[in-house]
C-alpha atoms as a PDB file:
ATOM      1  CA  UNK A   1     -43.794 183.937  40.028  1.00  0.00           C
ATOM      2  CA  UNK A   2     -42.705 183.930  43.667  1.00  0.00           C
ATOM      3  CA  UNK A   3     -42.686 180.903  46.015  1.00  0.00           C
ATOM      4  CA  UNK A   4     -44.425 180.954  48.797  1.00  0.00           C
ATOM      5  CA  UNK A   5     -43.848 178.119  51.585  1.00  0.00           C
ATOM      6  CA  UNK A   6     -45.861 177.605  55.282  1.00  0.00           C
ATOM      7  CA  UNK A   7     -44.280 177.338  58.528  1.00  0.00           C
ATOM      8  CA  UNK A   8     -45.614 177.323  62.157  1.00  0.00           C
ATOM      9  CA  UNK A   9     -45.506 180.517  63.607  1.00  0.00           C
ATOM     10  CA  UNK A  10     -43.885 179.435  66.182  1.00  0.00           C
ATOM     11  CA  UNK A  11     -42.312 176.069  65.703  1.00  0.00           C
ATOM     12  CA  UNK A  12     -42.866 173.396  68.774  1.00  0.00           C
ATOM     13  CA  UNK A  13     -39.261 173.063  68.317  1.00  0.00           C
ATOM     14  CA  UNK A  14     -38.194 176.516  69.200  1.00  0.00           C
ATOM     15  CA  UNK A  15     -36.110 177.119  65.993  1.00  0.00           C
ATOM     16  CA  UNK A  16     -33.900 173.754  66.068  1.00  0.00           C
ATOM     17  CA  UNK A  17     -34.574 173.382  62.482  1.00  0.00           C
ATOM     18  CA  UNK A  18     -36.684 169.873  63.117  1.00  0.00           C
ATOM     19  CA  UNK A  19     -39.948 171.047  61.633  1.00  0.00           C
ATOM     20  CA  UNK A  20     -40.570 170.206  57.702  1.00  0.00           C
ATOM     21  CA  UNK A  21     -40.253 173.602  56.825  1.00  0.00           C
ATOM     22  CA  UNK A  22     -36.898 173.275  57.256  1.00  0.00           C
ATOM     23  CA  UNK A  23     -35.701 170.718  54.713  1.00  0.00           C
ATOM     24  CA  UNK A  24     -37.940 172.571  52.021  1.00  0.00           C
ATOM     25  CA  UNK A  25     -36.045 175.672  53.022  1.00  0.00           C
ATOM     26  CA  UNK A  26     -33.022 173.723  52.384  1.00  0.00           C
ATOM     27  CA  UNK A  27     -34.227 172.310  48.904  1.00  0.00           C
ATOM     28  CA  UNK A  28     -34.811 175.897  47.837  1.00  0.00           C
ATOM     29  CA  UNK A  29     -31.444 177.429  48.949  1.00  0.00           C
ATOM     30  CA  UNK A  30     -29.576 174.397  46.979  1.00  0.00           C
ATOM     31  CA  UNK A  31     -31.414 175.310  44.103  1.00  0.00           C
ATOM     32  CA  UNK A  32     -31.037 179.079  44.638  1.00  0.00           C
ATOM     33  CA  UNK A  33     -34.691 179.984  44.527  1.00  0.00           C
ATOM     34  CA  UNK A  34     -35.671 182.808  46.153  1.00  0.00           C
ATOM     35  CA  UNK A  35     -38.875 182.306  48.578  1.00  0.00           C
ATOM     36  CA  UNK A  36     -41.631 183.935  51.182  1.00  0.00           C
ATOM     37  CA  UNK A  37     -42.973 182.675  54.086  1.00  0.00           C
ATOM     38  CA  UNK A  38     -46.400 182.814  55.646  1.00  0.00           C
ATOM     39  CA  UNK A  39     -46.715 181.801  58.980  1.00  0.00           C
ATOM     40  CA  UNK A  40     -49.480 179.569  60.311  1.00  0.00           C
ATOM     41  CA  UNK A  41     -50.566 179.467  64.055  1.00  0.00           C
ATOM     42  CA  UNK A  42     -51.887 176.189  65.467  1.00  0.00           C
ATOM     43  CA  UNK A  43     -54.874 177.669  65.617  1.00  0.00           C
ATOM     44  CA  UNK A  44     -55.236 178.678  61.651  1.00  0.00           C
ATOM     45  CA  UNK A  45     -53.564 175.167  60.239  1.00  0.00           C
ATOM     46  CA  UNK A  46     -57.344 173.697  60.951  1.00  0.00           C
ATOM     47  CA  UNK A  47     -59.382 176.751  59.397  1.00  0.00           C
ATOM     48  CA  UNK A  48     -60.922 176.058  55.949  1.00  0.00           C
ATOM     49  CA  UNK A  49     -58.538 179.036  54.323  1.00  0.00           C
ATOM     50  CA  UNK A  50     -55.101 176.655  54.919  1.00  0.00           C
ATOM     51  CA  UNK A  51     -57.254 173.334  54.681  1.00  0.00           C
ATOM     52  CA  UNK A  52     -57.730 174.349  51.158  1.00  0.00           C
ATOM     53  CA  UNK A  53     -54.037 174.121  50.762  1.00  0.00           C
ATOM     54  CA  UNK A  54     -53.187 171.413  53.246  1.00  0.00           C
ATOM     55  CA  UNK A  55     -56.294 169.044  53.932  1.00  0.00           C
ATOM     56  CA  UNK A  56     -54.398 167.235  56.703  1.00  0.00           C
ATOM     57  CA  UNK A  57     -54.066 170.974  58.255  1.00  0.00           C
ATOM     58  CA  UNK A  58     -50.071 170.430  58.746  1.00  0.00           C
ATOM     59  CA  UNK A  59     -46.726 172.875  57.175  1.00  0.00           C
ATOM     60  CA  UNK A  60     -45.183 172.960  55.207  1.00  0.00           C
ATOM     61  CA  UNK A  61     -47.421 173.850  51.761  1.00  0.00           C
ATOM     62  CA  UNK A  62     -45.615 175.185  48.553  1.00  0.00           C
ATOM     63  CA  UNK A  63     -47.410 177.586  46.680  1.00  0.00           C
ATOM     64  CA  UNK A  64     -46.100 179.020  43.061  1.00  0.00           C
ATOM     65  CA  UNK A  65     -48.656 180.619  40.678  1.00  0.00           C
ATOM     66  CA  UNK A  66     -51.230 178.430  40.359  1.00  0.00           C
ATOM     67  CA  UNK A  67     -49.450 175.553  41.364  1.00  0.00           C
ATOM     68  CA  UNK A  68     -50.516 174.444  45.559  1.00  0.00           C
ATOM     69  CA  UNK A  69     -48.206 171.427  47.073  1.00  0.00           C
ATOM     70  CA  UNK A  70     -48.368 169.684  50.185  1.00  0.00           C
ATOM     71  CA  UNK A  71     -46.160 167.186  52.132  1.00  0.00           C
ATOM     72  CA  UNK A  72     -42.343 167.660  52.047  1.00  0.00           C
ATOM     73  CA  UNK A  73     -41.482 165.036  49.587  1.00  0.00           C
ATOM     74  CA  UNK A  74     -43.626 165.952  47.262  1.00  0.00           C
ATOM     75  CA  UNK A  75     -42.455 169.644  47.579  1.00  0.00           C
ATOM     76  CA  UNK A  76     -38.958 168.805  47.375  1.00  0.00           C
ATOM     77  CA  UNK A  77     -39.443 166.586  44.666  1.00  0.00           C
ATOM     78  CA  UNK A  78     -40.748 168.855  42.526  1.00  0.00           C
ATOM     79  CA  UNK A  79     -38.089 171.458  43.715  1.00  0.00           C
ATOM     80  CA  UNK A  80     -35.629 169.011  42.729  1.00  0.00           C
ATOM     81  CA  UNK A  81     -37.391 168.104  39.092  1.00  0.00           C
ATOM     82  CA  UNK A  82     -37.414 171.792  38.214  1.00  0.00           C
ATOM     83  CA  UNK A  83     -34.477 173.371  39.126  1.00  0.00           C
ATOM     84  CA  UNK A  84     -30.840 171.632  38.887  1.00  0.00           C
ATOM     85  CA  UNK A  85     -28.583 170.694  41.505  1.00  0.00           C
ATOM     86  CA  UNK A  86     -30.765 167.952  43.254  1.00  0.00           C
ATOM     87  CA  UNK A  87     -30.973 165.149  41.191  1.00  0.00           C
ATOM     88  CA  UNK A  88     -28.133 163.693  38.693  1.00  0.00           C
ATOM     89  CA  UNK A  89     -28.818 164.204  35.004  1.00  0.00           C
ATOM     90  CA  UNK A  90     -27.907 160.813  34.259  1.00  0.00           C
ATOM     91  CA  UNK A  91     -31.161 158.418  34.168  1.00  0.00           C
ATOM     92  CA  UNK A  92     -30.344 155.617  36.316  1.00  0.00           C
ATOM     93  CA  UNK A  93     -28.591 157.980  39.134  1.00  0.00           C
ATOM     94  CA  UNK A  94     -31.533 160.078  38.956  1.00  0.00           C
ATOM     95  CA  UNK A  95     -33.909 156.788  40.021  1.00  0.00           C
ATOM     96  CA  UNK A  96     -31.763 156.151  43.145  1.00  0.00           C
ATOM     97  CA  UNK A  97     -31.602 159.311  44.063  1.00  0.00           C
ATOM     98  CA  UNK A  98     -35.342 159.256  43.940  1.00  0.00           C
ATOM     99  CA  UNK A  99     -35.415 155.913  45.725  1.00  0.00           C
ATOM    100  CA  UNK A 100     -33.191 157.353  48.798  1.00  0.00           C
ATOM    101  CA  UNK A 101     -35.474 160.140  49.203  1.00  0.00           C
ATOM    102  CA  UNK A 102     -38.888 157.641  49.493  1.00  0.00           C
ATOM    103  CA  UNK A 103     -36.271 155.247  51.753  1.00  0.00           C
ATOM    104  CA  UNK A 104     -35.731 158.478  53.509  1.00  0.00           C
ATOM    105  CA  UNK A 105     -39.695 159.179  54.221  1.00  0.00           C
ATOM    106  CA  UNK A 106     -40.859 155.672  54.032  1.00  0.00           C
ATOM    107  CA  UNK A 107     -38.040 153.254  55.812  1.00  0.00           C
ATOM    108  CA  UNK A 108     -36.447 155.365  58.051  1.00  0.00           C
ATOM    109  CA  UNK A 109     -38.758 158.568  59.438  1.00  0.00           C
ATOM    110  CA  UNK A 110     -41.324 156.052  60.835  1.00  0.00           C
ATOM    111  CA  UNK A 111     -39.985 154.658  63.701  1.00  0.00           C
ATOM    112  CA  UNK A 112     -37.932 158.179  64.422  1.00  0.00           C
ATOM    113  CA  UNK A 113     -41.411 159.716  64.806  1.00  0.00           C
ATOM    114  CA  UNK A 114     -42.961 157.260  67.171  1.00  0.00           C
ATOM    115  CA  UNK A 115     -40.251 159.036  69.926  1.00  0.00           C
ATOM    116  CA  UNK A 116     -42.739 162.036  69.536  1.00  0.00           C
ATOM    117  CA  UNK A 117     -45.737 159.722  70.227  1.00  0.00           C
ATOM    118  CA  UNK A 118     -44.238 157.461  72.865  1.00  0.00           C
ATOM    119  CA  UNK A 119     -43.263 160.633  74.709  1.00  0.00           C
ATOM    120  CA  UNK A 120     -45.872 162.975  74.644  1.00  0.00           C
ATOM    121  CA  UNK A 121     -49.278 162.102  72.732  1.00  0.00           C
ATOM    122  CA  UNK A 122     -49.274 158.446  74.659  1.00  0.00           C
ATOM    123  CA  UNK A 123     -46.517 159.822  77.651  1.00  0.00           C
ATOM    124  CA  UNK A 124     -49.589 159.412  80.715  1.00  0.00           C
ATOM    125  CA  UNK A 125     -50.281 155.774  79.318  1.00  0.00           C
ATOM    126  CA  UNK A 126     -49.416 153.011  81.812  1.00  0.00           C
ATOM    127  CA  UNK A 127     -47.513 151.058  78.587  1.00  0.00           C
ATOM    128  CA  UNK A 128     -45.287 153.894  77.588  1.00  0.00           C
ATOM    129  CA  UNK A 129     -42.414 153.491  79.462  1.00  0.00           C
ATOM    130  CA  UNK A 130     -42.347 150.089  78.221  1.00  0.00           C
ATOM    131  CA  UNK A 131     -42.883 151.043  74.575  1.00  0.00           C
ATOM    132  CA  UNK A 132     -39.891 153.417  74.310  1.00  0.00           C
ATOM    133  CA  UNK A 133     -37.336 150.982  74.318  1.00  0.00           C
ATOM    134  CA  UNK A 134     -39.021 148.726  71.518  1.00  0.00           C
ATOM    135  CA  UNK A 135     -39.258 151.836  69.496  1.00  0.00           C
ATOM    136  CA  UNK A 136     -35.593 152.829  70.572  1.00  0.00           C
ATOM    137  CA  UNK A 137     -34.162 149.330  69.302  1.00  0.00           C
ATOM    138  CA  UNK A 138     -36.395 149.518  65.681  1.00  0.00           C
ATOM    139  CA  UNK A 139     -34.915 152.635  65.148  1.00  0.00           C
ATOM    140  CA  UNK A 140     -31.375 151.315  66.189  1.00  0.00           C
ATOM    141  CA  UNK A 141     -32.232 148.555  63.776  1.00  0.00           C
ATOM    142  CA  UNK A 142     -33.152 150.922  60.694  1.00  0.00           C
ATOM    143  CA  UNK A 143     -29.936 153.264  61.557  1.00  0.00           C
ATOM    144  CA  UNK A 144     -27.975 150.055  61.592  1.00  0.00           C
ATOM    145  CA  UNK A 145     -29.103 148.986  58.401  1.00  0.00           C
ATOM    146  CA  UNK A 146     -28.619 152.575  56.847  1.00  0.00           C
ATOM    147  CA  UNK A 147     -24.827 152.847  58.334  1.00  0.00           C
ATOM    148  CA  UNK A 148     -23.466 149.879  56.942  1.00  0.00           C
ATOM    149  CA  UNK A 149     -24.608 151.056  53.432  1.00  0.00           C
ATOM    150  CA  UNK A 150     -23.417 154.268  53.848  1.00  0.00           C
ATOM    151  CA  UNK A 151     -20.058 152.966  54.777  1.00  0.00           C
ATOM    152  CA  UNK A 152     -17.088 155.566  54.097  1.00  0.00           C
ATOM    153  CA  UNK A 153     -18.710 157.306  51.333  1.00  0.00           C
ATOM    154  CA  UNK A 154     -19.360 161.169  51.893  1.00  0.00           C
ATOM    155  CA  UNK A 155     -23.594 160.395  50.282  1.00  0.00           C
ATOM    156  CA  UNK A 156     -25.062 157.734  49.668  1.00  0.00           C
ATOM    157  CA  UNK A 157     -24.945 157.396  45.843  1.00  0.00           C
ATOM    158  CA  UNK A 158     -21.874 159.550  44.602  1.00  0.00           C
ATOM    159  CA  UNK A 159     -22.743 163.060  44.841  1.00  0.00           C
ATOM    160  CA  UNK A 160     -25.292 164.534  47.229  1.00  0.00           C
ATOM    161  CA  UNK A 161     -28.617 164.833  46.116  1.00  0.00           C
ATOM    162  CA  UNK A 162     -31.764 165.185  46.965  1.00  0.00           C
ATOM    163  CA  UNK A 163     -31.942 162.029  48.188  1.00  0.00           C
ATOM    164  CA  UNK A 164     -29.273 162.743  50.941  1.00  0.00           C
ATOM    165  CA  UNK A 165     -31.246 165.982  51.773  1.00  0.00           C
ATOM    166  CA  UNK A 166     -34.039 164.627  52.910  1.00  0.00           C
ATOM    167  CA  UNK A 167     -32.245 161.485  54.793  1.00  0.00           C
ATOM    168  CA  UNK A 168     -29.886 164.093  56.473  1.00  0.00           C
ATOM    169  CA  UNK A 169     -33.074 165.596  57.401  1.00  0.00           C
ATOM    170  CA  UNK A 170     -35.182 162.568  58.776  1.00  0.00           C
ATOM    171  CA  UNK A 171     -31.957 161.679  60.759  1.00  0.00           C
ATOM    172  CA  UNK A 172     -31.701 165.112  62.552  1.00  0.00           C
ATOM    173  CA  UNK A 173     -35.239 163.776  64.181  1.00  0.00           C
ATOM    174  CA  UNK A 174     -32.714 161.564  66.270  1.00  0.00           C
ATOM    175  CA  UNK A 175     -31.238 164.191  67.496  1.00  0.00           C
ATOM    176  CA  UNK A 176     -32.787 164.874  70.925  1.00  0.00           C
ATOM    177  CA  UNK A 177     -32.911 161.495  72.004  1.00  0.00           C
ATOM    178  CA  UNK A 178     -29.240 161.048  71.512  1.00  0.00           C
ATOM    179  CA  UNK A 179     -29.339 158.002  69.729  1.00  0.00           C
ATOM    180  CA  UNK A 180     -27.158 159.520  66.913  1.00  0.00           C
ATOM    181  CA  UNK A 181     -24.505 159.744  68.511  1.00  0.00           C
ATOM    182  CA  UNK A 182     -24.011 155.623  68.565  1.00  0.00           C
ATOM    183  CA  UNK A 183     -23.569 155.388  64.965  1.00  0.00           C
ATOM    184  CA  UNK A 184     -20.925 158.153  64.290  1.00  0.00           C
ATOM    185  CA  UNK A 185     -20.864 157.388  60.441  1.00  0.00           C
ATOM    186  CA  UNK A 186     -24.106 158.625  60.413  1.00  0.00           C
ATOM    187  CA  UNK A 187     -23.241 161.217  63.060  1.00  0.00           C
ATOM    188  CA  UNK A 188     -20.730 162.449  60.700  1.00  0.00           C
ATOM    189  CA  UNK A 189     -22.856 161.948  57.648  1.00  0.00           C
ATOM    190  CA  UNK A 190     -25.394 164.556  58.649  1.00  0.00           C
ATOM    191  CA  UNK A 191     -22.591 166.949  60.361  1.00  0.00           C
ATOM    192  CA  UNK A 192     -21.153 167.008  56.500  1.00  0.00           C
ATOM    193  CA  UNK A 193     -24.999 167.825  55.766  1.00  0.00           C
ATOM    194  CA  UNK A 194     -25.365 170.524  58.136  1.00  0.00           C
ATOM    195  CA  UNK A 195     -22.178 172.443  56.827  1.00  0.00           C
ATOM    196  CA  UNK A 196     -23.434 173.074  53.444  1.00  0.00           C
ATOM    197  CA  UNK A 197     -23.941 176.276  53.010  1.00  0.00           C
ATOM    198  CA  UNK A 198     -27.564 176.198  51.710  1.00  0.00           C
ATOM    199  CA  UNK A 199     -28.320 174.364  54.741  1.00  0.00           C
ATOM    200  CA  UNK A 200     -26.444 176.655  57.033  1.00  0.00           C
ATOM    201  CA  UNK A 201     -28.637 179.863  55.033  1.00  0.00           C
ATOM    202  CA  UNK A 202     -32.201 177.476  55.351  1.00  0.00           C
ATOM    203  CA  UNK A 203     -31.486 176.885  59.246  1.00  0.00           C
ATOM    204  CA  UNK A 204     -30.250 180.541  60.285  1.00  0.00           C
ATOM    205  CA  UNK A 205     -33.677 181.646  58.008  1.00  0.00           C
ATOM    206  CA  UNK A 206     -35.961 179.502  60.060  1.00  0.00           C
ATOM    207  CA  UNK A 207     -33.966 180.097  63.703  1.00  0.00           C
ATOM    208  CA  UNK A 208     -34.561 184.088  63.051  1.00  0.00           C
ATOM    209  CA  UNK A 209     -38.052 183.387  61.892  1.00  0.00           C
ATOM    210  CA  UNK A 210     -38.623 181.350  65.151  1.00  0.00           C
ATOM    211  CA  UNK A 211     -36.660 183.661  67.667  1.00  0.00           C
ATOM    212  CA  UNK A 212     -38.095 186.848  66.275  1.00  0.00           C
ATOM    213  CA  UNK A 213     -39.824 189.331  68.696  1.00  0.00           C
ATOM    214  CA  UNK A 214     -43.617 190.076  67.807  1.00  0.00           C
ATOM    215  CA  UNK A 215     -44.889 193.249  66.597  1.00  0.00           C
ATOM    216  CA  UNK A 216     -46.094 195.327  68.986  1.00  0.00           C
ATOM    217  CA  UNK A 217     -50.028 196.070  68.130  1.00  0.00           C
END
């Protein structure tokens, strides 16, 4: 059965590898699984046909057989589950593995993704210019709290796993803003993320499918 994954036809990003199709990408080149993509225009994420896969009307959805995913984590979970090279056979490294990818989603994407809403959904509000810098210091705090555990160690629980996938993922989010660069563990933490070679194949994948030239009619 092939795998079929959702992306924006043309990501808001421009092919910087920040959308979520990215890290799913990424989960299926680790893994070695070989995958299509359907692109989705802004306009046909809120028609009933990609509702029915996504109900939030968002990419990326995983579709294999009769089996329909949405959100990320869930996706990569299951990637992860089914196919080794994501998650550590033994038991108990397995659970934290599993706990740094929810820490990943849950603890530290949050505040990274209120950048996006200071700056443009709530950018002409009066308050905003005074909100960025209390969302700039909670996100400071969480990547504060995530460097000092990280410490000198290459990943965060022995070898890399999914869990570091989707962290290394969340954390190139900060990107833009810069903020990155004033915790250079972390800095060099997702550099060492970025050179894997499934990554390198998942990004250079999405960048052509974002820089490609239409069709001509």
């Amino acid at each position: 059965m092939s795998i079929i994954i959702t992306a924006f036809e043309r990501s808001p990003d421009g092919g910087k590898g920040l959308a979520r199709d990215t890290r799913v990408r990424w989960a299926l080149e680790e893994a070695g699984q070989p995958y299509e993509v359907r692109p989705v225009s802004f306009s046909a994420m809120k028609e009933p046909a990609h509702l029915a896969v996504h109900p939030f009307g968002q990419i990326p959805t995983y579709e294999e057989g009769d089996l329909v995913l949405f959100e990320s984590g869930a996706i990569i979970f299951h990637i992860a589950s089914r196919h080794p090279g994501l998650l550590p056979e033994d038991a108990n490294a397995r659970a934290r593995a599993i706990t740094w990818m929810f820490a990943a989603l849950n603890s530290v994407e949050p505040p990274i993704l209120e950048i996006v809403t200071v700056k443009f959904a709530e950018g002409d509000k009066p308050w905003s210019k005074e909100r960025l810098p209390l969302v700039l210091d909670r996100i400071r705090h969480r990547l504060s709290q995530l460097s000092a555990r990280l410490g000198d160690a290459e990943w965060l629980d022995g070898a890399f796993s999914a869990g570091d996938l989707m962290m290394v993922s969340v954390l190139l989010r900060t990107r833009p803003s810069g903020i990155l660069n004033e915790f250079p563990k972390l800095a060099a933490y997702v550099a060492r993320g970025e050179a894997r070679p499934a990554y390198q194949r998942a990004f250079a994948a999405q960048l052509a499918f974002n820089t490609a030239q239409p069709s001509a009619a």
